[in-house]
Structures are given as C-alpha cells and as structure tokens.
Protein backbone atom coordinates (compact mmCIF):
# COMPACT_ATOMS: atom_id res chain seq x y z
CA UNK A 1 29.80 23.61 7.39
CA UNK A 2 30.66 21.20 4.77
CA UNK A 3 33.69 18.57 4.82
CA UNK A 4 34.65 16.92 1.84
CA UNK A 5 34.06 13.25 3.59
CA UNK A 6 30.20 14.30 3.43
CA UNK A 7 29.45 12.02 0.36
CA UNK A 8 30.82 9.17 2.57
CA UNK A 9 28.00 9.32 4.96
CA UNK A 10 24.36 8.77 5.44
CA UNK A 11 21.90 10.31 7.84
CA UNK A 12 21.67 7.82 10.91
CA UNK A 13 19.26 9.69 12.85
CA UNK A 14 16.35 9.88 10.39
CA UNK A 15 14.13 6.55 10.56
CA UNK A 16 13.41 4.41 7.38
CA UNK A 17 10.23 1.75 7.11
CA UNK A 18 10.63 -2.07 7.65
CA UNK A 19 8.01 -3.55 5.89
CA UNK A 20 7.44 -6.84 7.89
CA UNK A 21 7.33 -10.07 5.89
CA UNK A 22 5.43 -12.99 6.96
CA UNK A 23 7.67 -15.67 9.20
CA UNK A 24 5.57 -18.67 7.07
CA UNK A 25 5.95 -17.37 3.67
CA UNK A 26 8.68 -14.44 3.45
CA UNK A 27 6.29 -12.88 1.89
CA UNK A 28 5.27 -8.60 3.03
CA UNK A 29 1.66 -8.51 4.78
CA UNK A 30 -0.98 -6.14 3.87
CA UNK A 31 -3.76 -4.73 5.38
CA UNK A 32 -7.12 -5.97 3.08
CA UNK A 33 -8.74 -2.89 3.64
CA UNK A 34 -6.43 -0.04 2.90
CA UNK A 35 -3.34 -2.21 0.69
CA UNK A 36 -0.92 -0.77 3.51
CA UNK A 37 1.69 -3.04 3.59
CA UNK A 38 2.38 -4.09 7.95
CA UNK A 39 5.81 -1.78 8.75
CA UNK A 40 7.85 -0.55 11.46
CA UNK A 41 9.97 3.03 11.49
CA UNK A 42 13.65 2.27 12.41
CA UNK A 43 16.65 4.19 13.73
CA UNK A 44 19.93 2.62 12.05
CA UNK A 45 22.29 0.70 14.83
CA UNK A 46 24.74 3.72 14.10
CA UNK A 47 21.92 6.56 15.07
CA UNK A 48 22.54 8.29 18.04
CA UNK A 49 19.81 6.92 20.34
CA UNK A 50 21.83 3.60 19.85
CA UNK A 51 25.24 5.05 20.71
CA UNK A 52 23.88 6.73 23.77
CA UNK A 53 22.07 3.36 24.99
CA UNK A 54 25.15 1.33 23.97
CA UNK A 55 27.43 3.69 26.16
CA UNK A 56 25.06 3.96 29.27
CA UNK A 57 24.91 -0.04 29.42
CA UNK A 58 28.69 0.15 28.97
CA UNK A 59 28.84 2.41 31.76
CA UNK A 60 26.74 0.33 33.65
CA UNK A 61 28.97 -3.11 32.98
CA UNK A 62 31.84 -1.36 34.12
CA UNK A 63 30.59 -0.39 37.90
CA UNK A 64 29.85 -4.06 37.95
CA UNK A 65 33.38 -4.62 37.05
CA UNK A 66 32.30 -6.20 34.04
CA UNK A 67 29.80 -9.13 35.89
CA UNK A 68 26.42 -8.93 33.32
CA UNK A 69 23.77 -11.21 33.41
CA UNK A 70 22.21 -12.89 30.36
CA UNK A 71 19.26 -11.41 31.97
CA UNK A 72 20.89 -7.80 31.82
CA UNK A 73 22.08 -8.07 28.06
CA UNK A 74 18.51 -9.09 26.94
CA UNK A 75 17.28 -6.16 29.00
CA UNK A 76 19.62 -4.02 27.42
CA UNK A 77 19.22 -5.46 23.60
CA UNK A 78 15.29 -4.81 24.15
CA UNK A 79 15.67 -1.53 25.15
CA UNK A 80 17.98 -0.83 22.48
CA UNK A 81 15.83 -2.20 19.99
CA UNK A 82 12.15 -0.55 21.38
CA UNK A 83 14.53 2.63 21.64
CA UNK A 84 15.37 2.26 17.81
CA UNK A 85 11.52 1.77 16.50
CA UNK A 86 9.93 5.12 16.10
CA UNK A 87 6.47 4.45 14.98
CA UNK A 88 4.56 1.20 12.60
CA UNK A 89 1.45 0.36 11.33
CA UNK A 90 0.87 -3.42 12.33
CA UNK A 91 -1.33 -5.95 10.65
CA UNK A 92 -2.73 -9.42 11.36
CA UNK A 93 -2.19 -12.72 8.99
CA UNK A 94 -6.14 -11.97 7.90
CA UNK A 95 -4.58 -8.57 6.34
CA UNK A 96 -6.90 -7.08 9.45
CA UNK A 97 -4.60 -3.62 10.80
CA UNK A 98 -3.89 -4.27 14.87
CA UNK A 99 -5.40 -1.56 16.88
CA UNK A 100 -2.02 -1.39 19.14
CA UNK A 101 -0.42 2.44 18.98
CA UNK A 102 3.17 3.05 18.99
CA UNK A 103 4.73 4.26 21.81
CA UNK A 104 8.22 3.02 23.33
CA UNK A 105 6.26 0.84 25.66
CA UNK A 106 4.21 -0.55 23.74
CA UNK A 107 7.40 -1.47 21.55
CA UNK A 108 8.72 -3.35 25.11
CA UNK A 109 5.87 -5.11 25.26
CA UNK A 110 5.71 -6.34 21.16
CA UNK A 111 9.60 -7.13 21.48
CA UNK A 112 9.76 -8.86 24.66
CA UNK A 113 6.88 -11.46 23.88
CA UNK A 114 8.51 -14.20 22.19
CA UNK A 115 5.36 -15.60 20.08
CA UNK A 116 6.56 -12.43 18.28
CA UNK A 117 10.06 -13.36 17.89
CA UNK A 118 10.45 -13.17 14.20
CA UNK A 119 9.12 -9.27 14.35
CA UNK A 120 12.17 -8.29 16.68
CA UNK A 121 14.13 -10.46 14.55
CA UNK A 122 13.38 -8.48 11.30
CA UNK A 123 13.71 -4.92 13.31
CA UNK A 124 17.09 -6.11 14.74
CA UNK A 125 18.33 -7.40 11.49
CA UNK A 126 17.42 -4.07 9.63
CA UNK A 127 18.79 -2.10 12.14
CA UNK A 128 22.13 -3.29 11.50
CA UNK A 129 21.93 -3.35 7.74
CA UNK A 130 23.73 0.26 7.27
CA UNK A 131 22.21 -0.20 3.11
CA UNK A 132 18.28 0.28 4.74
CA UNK A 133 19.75 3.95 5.78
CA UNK A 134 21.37 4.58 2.12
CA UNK A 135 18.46 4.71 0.23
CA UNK A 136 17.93 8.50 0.14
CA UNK A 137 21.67 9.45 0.36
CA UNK A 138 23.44 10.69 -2.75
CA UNK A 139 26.05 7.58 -2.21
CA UNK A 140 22.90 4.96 -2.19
C-alpha cells in the first residue's frame, strides 16, 4: 500500500558502493588490470541491520544499568559497521586487487586493524551520509 509521505523516503535497506579514495592523495584507487575502481557495499546508518544492532547494544547498556566500557562501545561501533558492509572489491596502492573475500568476518578483521583506519573511516562516514542512499530515489 501506498502513503502519500512515500516521496519523502529512500530505501535504507538496499546497499550503495563506496568507492575508497586514497588516505595520501584523496584521490579513488583502481585496480591496473581491470580499471575497477577499490569499493565497499554499504547499508545506510538508518537500514534496519543498524537499528536492530543499535537496540540490542541498548538493551545490553541497560542490564548494566548504563556502566559501558570504551572497550564495549568500540566493540559495538565495529560490529555495527562490519554489520553495515555487504560485499567490496579491495585494491592495493600498486592498483594490484587484494585477494581477501567478503564475509562479515573478514569485515571485523579489515575494521578492527588500525593501519586501516582511514578505510573504516570512509565506511563510517558514508554510512551516515543519508545523500549516498538518495541517489536512485525519485527525491535524489
């Protein structure tokens, strides 16, 4: 069924591509072989995978009566943000494509390594940008 506040929204559930620019010169990265530019697939911070994260750590916080570590939150923000990547096609600074398959885990392992800081930087940041979601919606 239609609602006439339809136009107002934007599908938060269907991943759009991140393509990752280079921390040194802003600039995307490509694969030499293929021209593929390096991505990652991404859930919007509004898609329901997020919400249903966000409320089970909420839950959690609350049996604690609220006590969190800064241990716990980065726990939480990493599994929010593996939980929000859906697939990529990674490549090196020699434009060489990284052997290294998508799979949630995989995505806890990438994020959690902080020599690769500024790709979970770029996920997190386009996660939250509700205009990466717009692009295909008759409002964007």
């Amino acid at each position: 069924m239609t609602s006439p506040l339809d136009s107002l929204g934007f599908d938060v559930n269907k991943p759009e591509t991140l393509i990752l620019s280079s921390p040194i010169t802003g600039q995307p990265i490509y694969c030499n072989v293929t021209g593929e530019a390096a991505h990652i697939e991404v859930l919007s911070a509004d898609s329901d995978v997020a919400r249903n994260l966000r409320r089970r750590a909420q839950a959690q916080v609350m049996k604690r009566r609220g006590k969190v570590s800064v241990e716990e939150n980065e726990a939480t923000s990493l599994e929010l943000i593996s939980a929000l990547t859906t697939g990529w096609f990674l490549v090196n600074f020699d434009g060489e494509a990284i052997d290294f398959d998508y799979s949630t885990q995989n995505a806890r392992e990438l994020y959690s390594n902080t020599r690769f800081a500024w790709i979970k930087e770029q996920v997190d940041e386009f996660a939250g940008d509700r205009s990466n979601f717009m692009k295909n919606s008759k409002t964007g």
